[in-house]
N, C-alpha and C. Protein backbone atom coordinates (compact mmCIF):
# COMPACT_ATOMS: atom_id res chain seq x y z
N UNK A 1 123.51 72.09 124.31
CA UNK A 1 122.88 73.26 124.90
C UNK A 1 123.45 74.52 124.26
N UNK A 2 122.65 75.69 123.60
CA UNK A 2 123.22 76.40 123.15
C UNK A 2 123.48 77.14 124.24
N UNK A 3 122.92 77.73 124.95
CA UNK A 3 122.80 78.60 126.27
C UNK A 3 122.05 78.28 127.75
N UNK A 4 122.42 79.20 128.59
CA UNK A 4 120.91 79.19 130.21
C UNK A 4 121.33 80.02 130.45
N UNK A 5 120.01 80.35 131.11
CA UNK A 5 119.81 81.57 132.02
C UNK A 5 119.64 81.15 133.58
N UNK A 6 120.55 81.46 134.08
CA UNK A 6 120.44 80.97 135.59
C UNK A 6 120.24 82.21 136.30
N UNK A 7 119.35 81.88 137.64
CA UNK A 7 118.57 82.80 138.46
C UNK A 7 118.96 82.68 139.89
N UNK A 8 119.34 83.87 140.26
CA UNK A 8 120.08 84.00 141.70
C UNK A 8 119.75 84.87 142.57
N UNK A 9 118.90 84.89 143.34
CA UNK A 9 118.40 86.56 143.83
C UNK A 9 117.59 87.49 142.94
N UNK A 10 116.38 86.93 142.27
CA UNK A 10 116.01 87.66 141.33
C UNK A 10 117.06 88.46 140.47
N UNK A 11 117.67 87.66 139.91
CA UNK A 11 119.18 88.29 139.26
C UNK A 11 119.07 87.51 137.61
N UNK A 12 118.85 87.51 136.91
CA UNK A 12 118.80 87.23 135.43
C UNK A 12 120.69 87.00 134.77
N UNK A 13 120.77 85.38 134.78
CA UNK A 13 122.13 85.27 134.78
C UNK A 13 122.29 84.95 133.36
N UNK A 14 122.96 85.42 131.82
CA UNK A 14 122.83 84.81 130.80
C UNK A 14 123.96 83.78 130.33
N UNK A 15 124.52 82.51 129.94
CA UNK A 15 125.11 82.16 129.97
C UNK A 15 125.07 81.54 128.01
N UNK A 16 126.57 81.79 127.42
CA UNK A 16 126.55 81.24 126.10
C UNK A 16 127.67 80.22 126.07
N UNK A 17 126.94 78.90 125.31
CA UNK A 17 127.67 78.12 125.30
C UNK A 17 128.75 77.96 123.79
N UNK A 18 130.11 78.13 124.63
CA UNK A 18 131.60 78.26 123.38
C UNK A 18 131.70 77.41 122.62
N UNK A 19 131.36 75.73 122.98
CA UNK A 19 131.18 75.35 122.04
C UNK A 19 130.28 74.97 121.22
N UNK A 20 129.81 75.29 120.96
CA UNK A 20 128.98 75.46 119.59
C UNK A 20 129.64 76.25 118.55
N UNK A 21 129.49 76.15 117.06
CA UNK A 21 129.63 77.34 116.24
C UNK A 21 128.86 78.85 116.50
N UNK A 22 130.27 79.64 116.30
CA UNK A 22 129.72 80.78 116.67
C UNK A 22 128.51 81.39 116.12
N UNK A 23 128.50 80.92 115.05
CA UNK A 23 127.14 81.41 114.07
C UNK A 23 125.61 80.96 115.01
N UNK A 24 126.02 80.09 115.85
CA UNK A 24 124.42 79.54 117.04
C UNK A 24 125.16 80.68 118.37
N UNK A 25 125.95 81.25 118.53
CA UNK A 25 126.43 82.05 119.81
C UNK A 25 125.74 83.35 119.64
N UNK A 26 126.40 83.94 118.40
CA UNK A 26 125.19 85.10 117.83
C UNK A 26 123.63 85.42 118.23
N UNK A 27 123.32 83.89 117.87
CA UNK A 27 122.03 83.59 117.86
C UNK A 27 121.58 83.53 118.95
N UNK A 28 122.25 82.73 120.23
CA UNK A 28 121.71 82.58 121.61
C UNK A 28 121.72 83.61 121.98
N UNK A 29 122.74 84.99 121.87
CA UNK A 29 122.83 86.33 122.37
C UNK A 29 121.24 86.79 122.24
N UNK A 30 120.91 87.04 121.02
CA UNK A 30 119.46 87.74 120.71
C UNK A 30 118.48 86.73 121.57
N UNK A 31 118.77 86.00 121.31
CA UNK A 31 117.31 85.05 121.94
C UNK A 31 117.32 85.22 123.46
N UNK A 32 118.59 85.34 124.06
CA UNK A 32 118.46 85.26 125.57
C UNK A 32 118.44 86.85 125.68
N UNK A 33 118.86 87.55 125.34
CA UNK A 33 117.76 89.27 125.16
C UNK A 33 116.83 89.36 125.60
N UNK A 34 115.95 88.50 124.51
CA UNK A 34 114.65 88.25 124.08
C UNK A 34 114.29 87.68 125.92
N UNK A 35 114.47 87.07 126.26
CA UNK A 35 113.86 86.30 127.33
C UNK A 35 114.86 87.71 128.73
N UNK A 36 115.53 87.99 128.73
CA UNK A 36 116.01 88.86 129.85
C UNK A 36 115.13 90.31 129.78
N UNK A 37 114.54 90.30 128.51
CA UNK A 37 113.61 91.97 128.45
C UNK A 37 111.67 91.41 128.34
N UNK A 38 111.71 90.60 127.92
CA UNK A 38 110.11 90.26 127.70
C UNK A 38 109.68 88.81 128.73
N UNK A 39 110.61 88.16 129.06
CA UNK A 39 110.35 86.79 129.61
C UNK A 39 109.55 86.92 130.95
N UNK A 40 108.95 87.18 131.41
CA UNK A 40 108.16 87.29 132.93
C UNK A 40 108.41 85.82 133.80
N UNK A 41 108.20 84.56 132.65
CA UNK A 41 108.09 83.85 133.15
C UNK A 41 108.96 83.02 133.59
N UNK A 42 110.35 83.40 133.32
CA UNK A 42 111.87 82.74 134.16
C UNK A 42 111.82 83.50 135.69
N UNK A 43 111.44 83.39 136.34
CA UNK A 43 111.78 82.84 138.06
C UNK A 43 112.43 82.75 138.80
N UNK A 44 113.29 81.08 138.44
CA UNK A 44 113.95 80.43 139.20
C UNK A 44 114.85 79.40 138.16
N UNK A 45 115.59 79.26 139.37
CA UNK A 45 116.59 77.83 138.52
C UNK A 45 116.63 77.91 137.15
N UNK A 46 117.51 76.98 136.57
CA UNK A 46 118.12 77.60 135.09
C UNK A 46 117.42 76.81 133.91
N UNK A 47 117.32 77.75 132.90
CA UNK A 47 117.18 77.69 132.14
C UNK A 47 117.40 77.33 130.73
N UNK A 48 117.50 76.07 130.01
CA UNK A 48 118.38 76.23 129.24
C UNK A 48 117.78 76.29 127.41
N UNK A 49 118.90 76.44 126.72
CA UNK A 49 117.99 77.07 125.41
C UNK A 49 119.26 76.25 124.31
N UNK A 50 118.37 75.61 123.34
CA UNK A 50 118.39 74.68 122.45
C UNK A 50 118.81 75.60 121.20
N UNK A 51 119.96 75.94 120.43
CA UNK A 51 120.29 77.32 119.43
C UNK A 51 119.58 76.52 118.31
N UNK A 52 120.07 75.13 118.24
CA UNK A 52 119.68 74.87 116.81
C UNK A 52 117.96 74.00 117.06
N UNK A 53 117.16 74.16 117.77
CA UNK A 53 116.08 73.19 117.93
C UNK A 53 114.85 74.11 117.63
N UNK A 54 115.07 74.58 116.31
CA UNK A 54 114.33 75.66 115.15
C UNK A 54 113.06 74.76 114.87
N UNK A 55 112.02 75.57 114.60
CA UNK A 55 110.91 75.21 113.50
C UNK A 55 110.66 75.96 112.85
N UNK A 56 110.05 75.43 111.91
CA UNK A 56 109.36 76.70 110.74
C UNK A 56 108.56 77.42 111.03
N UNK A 57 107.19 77.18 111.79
CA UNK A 57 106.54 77.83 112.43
C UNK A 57 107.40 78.72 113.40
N UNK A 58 107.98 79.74 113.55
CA UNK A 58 108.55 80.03 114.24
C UNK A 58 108.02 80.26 115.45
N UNK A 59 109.11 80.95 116.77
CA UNK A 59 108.61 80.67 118.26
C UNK A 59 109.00 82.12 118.37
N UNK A 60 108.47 82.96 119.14
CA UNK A 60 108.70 84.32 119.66
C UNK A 60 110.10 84.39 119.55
N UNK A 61 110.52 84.08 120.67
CA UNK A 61 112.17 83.92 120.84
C UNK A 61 113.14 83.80 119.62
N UNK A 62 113.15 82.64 118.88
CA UNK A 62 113.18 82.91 117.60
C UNK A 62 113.11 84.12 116.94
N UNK A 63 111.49 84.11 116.63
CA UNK A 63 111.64 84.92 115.86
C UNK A 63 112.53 86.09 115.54
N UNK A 64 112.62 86.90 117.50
CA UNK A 64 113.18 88.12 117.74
C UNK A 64 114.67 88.07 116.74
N UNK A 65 115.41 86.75 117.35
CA UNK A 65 117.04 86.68 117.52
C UNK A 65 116.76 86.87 115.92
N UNK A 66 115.80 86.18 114.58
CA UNK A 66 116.05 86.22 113.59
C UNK A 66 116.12 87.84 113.02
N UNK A 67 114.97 87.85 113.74
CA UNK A 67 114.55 89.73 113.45
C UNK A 67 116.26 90.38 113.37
N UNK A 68 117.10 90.39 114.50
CA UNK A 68 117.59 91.22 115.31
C UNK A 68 119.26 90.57 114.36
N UNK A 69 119.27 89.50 113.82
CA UNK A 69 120.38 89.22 112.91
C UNK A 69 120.06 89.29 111.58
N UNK A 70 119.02 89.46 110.92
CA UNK A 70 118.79 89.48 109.79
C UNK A 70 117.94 90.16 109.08
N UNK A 71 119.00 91.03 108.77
CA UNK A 71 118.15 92.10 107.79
C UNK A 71 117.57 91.83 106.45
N UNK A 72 118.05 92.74 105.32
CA UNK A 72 117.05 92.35 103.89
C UNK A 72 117.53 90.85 103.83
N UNK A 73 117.59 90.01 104.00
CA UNK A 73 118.51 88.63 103.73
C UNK A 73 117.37 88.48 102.23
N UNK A 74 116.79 88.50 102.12
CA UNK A 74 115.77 88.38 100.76
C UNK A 74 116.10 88.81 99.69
N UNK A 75 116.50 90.17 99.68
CA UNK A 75 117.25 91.03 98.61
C UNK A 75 118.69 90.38 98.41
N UNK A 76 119.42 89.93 99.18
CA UNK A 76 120.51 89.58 99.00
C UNK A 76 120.61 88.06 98.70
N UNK A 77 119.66 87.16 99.04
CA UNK A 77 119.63 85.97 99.02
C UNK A 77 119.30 86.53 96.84
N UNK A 78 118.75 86.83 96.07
CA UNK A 78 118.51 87.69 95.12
C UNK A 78 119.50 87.78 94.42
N UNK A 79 120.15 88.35 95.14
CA UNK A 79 121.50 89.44 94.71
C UNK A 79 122.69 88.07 94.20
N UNK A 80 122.69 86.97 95.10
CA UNK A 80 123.57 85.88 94.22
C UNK A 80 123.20 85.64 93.34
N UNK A 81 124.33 85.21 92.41
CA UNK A 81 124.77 84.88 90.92
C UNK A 81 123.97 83.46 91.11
N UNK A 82 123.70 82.54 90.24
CA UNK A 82 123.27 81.47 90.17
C UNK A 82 124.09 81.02 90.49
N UNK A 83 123.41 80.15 91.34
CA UNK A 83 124.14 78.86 92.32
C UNK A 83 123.15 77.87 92.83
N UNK A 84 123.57 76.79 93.53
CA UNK A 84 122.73 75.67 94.07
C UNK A 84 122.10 76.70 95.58
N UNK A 85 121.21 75.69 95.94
CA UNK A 85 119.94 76.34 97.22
C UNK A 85 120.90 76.87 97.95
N UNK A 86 121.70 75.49 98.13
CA UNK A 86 122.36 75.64 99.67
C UNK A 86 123.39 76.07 100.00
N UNK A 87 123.92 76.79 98.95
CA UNK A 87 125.09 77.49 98.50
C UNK A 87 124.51 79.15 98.96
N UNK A 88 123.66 79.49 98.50
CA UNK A 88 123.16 80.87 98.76
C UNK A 88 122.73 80.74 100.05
N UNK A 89 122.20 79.71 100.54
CA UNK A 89 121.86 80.02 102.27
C UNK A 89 123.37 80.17 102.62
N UNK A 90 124.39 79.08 102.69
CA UNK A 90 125.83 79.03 103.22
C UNK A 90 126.19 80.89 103.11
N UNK A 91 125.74 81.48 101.76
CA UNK A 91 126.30 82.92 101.45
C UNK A 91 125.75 84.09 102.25
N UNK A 92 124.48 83.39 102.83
CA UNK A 92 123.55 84.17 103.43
C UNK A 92 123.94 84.04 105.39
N UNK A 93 124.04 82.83 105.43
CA UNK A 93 124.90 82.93 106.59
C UNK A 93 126.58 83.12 106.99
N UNK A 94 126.65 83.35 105.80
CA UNK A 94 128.35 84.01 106.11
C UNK A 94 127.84 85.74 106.50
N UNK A 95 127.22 86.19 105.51
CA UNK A 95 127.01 87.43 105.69
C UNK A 95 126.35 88.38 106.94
N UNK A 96 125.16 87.32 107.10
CA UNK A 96 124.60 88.04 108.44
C UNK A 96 124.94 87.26 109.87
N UNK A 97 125.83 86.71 109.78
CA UNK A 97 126.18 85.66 110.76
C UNK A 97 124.90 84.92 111.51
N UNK A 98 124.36 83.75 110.63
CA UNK A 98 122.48 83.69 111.51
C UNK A 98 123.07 82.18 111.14
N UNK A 99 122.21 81.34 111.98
CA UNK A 99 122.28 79.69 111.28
C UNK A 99 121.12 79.27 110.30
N UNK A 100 121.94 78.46 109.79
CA UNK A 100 120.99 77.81 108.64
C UNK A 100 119.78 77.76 108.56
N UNK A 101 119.01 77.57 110.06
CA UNK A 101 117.25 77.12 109.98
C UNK A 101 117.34 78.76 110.07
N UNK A 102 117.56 79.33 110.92
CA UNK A 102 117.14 80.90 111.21
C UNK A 102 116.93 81.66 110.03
N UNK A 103 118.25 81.81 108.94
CA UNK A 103 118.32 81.90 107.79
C UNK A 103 116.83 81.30 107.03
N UNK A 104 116.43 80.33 106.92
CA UNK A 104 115.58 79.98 106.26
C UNK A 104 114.11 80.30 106.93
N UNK A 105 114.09 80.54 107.85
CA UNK A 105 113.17 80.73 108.53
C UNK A 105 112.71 82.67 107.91
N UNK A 106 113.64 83.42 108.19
CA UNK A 106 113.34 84.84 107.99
C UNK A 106 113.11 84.75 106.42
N UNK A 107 114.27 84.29 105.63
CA UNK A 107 113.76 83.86 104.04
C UNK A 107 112.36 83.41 104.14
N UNK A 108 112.00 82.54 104.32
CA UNK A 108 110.11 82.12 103.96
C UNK A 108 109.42 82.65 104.78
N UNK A 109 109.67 83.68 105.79
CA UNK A 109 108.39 84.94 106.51
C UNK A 109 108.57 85.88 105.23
N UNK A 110 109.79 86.48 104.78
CA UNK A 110 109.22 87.21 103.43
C UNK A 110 108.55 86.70 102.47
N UNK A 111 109.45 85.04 101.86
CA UNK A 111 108.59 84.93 100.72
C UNK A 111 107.23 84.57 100.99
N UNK A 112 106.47 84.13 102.36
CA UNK A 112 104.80 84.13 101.94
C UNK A 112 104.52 85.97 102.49
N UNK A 113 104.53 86.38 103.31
CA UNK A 113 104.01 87.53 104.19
C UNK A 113 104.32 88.73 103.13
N UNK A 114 105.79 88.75 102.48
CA UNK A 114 105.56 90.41 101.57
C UNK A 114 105.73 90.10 100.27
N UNK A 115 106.30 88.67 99.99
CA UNK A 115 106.91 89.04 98.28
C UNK A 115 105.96 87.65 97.29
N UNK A 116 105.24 86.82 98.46
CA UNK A 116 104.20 86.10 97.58
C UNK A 116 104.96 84.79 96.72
N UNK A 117 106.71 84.89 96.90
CA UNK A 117 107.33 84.07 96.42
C UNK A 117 107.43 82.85 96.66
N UNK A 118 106.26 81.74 95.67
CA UNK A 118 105.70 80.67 95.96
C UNK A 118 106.81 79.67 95.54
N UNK A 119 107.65 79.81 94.69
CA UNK A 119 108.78 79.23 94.04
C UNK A 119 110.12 79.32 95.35
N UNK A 120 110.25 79.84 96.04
CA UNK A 120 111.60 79.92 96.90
C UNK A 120 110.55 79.65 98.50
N UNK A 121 109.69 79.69 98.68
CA UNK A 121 108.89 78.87 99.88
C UNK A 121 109.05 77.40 99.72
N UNK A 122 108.86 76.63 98.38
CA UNK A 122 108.83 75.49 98.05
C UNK A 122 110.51 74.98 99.07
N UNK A 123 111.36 76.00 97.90
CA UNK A 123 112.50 74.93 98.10
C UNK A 123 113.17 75.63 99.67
N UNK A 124 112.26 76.54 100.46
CA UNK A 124 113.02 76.34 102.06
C UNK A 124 112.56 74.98 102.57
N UNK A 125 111.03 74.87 102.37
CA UNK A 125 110.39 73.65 102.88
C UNK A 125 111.14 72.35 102.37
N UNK A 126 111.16 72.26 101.42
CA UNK A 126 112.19 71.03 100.67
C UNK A 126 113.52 71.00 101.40
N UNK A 127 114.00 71.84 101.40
CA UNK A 127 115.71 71.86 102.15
C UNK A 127 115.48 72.07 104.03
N UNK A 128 114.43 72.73 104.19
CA UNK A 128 114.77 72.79 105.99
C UNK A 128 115.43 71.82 106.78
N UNK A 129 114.89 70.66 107.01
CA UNK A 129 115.78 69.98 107.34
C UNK A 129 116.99 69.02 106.59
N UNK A 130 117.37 69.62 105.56
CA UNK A 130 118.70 69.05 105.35
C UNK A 130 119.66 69.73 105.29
N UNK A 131 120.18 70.14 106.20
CA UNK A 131 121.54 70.68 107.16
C UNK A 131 122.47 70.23 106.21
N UNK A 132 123.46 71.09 105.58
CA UNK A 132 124.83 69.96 105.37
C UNK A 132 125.45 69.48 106.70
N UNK A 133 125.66 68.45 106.75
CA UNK A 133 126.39 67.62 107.13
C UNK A 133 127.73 68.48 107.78
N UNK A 134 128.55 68.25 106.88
CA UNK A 134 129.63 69.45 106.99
C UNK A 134 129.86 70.81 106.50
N UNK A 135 129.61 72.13 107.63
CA UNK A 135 129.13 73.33 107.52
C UNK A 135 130.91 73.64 106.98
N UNK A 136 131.81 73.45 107.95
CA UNK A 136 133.00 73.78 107.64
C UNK A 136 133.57 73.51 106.31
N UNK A 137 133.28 72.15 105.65
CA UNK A 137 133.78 71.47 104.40
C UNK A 137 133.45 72.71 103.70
N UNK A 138 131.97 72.80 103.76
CA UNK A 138 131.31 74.00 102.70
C UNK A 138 131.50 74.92 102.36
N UNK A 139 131.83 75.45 103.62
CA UNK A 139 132.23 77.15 103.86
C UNK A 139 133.72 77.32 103.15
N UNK A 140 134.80 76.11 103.19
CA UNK A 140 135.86 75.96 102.69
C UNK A 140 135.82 76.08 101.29
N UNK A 141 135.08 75.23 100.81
CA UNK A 141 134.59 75.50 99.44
C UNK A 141 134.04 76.15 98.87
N UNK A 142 133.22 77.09 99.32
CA UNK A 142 132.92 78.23 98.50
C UNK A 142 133.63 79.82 98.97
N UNK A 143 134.70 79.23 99.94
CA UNK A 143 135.85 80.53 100.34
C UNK A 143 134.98 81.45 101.15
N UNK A 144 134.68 80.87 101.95
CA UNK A 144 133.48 81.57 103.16
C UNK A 144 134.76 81.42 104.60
N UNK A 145 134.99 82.83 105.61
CA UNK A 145 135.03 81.82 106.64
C UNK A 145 135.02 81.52 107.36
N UNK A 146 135.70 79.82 107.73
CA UNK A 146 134.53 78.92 108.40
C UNK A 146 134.87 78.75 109.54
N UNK A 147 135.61 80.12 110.15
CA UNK A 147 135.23 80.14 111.76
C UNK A 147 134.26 80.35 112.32
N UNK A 148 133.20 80.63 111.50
CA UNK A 148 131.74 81.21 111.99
C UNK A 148 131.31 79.94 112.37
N UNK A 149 131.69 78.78 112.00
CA UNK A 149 130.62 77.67 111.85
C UNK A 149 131.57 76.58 112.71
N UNK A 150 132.54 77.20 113.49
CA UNK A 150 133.58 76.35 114.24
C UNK A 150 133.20 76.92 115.84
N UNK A 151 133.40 75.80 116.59
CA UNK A 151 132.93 76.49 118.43
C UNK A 151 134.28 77.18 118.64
N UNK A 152 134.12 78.00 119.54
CA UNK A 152 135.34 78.91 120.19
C UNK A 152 135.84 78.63 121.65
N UNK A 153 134.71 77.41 122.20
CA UNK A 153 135.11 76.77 123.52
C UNK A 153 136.04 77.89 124.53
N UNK A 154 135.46 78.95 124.58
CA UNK A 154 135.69 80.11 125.48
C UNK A 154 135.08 80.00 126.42
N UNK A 155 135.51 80.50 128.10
CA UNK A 155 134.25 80.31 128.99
C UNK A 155 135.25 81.97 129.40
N UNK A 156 134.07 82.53 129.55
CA UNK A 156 134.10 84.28 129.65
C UNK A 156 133.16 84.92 130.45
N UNK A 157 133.29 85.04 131.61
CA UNK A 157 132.11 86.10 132.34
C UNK A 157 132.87 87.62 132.19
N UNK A 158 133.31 87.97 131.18
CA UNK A 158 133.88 89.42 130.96
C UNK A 158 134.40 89.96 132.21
N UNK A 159 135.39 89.26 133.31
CA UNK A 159 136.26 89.80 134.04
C UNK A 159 135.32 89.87 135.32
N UNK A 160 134.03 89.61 135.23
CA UNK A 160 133.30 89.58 136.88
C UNK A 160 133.55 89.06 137.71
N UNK A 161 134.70 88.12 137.75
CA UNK A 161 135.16 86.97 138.83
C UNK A 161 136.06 88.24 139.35
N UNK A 162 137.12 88.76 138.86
CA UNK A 162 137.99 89.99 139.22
C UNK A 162 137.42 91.01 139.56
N UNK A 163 136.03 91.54 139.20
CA UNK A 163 135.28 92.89 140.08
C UNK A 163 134.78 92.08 141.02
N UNK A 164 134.03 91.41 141.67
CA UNK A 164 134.20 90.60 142.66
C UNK A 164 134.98 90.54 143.55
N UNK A 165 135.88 90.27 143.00
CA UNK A 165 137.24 89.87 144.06
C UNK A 165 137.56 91.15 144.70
N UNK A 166 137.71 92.35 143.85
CA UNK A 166 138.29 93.62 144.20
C UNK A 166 137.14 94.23 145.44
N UNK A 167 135.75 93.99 144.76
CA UNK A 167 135.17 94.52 146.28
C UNK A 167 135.17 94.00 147.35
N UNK A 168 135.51 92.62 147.27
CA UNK A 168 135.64 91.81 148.56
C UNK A 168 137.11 93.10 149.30
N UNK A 169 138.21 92.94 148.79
CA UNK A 169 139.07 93.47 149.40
C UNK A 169 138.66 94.92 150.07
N UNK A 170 137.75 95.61 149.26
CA UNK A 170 137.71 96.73 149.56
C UNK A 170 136.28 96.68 150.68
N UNK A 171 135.43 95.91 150.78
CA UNK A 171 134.56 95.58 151.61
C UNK A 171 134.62 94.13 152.32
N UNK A 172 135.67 93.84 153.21
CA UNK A 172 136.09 92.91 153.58
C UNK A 172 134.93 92.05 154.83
N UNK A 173 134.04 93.28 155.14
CA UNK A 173 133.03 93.25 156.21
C UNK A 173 131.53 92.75 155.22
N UNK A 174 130.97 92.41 153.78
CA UNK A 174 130.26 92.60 153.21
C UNK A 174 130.21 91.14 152.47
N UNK A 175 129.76 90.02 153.39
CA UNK A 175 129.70 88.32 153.25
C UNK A 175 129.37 88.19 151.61
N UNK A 176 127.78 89.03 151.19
CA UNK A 176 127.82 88.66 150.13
C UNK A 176 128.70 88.60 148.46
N UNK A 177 129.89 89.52 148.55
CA UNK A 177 131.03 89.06 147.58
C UNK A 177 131.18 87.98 147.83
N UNK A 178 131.45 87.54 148.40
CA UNK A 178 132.64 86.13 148.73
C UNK A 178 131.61 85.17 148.23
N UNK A 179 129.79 85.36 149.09
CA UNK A 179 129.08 84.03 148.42
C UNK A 179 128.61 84.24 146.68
N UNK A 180 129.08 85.50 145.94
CA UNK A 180 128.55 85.83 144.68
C UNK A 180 129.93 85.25 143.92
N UNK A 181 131.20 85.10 144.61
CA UNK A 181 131.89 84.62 144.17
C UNK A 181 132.02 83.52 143.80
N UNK A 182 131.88 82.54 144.87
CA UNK A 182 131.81 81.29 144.95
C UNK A 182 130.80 80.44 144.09
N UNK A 183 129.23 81.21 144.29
CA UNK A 183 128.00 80.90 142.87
C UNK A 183 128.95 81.16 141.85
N UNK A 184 129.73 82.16 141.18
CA UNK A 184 130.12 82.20 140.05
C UNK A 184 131.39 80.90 139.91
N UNK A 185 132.08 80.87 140.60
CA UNK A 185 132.82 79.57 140.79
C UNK A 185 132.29 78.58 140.05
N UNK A 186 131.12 78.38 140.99
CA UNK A 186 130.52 76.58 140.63
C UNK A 186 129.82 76.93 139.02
N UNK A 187 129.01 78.10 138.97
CA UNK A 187 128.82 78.38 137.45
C UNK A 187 130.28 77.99 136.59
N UNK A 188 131.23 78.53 136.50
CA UNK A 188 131.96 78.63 135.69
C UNK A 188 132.53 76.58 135.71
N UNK A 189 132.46 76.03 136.66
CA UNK A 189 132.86 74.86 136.91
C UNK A 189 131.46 73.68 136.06
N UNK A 190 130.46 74.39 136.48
CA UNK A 190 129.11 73.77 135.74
C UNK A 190 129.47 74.01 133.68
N UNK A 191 129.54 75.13 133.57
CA UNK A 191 129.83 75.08 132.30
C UNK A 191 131.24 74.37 131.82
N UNK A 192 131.92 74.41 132.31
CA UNK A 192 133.18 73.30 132.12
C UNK A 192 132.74 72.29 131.60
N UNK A 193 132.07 71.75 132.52
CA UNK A 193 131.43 70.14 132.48
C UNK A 193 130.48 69.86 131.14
N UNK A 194 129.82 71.01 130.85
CA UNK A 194 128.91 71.10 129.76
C UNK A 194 129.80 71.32 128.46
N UNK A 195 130.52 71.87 128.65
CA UNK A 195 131.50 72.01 127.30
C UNK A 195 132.00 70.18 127.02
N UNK A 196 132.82 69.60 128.27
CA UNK A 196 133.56 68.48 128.11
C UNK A 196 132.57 67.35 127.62
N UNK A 197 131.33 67.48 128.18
CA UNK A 197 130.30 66.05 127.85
C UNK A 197 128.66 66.31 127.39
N UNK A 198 128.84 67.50 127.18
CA UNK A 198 127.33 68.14 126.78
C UNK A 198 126.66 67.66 127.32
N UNK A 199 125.96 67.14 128.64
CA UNK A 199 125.02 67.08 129.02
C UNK A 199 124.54 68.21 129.48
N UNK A 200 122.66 68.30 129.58
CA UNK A 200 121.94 69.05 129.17
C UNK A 200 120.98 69.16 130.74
N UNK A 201 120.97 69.80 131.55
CA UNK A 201 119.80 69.69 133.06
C UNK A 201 119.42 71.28 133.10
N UNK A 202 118.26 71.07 133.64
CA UNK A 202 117.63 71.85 133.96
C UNK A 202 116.72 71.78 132.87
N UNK A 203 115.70 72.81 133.18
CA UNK A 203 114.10 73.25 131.81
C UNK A 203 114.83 74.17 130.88
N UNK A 204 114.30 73.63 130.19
CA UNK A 204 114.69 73.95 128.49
C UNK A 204 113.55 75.22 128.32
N UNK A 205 114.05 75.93 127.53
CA UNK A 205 113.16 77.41 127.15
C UNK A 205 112.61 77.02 126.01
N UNK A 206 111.31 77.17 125.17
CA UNK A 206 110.72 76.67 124.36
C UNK A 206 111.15 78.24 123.69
């Protein structure tokens, strides 16, 4: 699971999952944006979102997070010295911190839509799905680094368990801290569990 969005009181909850490589954390950030400013259709109950479960055809959501991490990547994908395919994507995702399909994905919306480049469409389609294997080996080897492509297994609600707590004290008469606490509790206890055994519940965000 790269991420969910869990829903509490008409409350839009975003949640990123640490382990993964950070280079898919990046990515879930924009995409769950994407669904907290345009999504109408999250509701209820959580949500969860797949970082690396890319197509070429791209998906709104997608698209945005690619939009929103990747700039000229075309000019610069360019700008390397001769090298193998998958060496310049690896260079291309060191730089704009995006993952591999995303990367290739914004690469072949330029080369058919502005630059007509029928020769570098070929070889995204040829390479899309072949992932290296080992992102870290790679990144080692061409002196990239490869903490981008390593999980950070952080679980972080940026200190809200502690503003919480503080208004409880200071509104000791005001039930709902204590039960916003406790939801964040079992959240933070739910993602535990998802870090230790990756299992995956709830609806998946297309």
């Amino acid at each position: 699971m790269g991420g969910a969005i869990f829903i509490r009181n008409n409350f839009k909850i975003p949640v990123i999952n640490s382990a993964q490589p950070r280079v898919y954390q990046f990515f879930v950030a924009w995409h769950e944006i994407f669904h907290l400013l345009y999504d109408n259709s999250i509701v209820e109950g959580q949500h969860n979102i797949k970082a690396e479960k890319m197509e070429l055809n791209e998906r709104k959501t997608d698209y945005f997070a690619a939009r929103m991490l990747l700039g000229d990547v075309y000019r610069y994908y360019y700008s390397l010295e001769s090298d193998e395919f998958i060496n310049k994507i690896a260079r291309c995702m060191d730089v704009f911190k995006a993952p591999y399909k995303a990367v290739l994905i914004q690469l072949y919306e330029d080369a058919v839509d502005v630059f007509n480049d029928i020769g570098l469409k070929r070889l995204i389609i040829e390479n899309f799905d072949k992932k290296p294997e080992n992102l870290v080996e790679l990144f080692e080897n061409l002196e990239l680094d490869n903490d981008l492509v390593k999980p950070s297994n952080i679980i972080s609600f940026g200190g809200l368990d502690k503003k919480i707590e503080l208004l409880s004290k200071k509104e000791p008469d005001v039930d709902y801290h204590k039960d916003n606490l406790k939801f964040l509790n079992k959240l933070k206890d739910l993602m535990k569990r998802e870090l230790n055994n990756g299992n995956n519940s709830g609806k998946e965000i297309d």
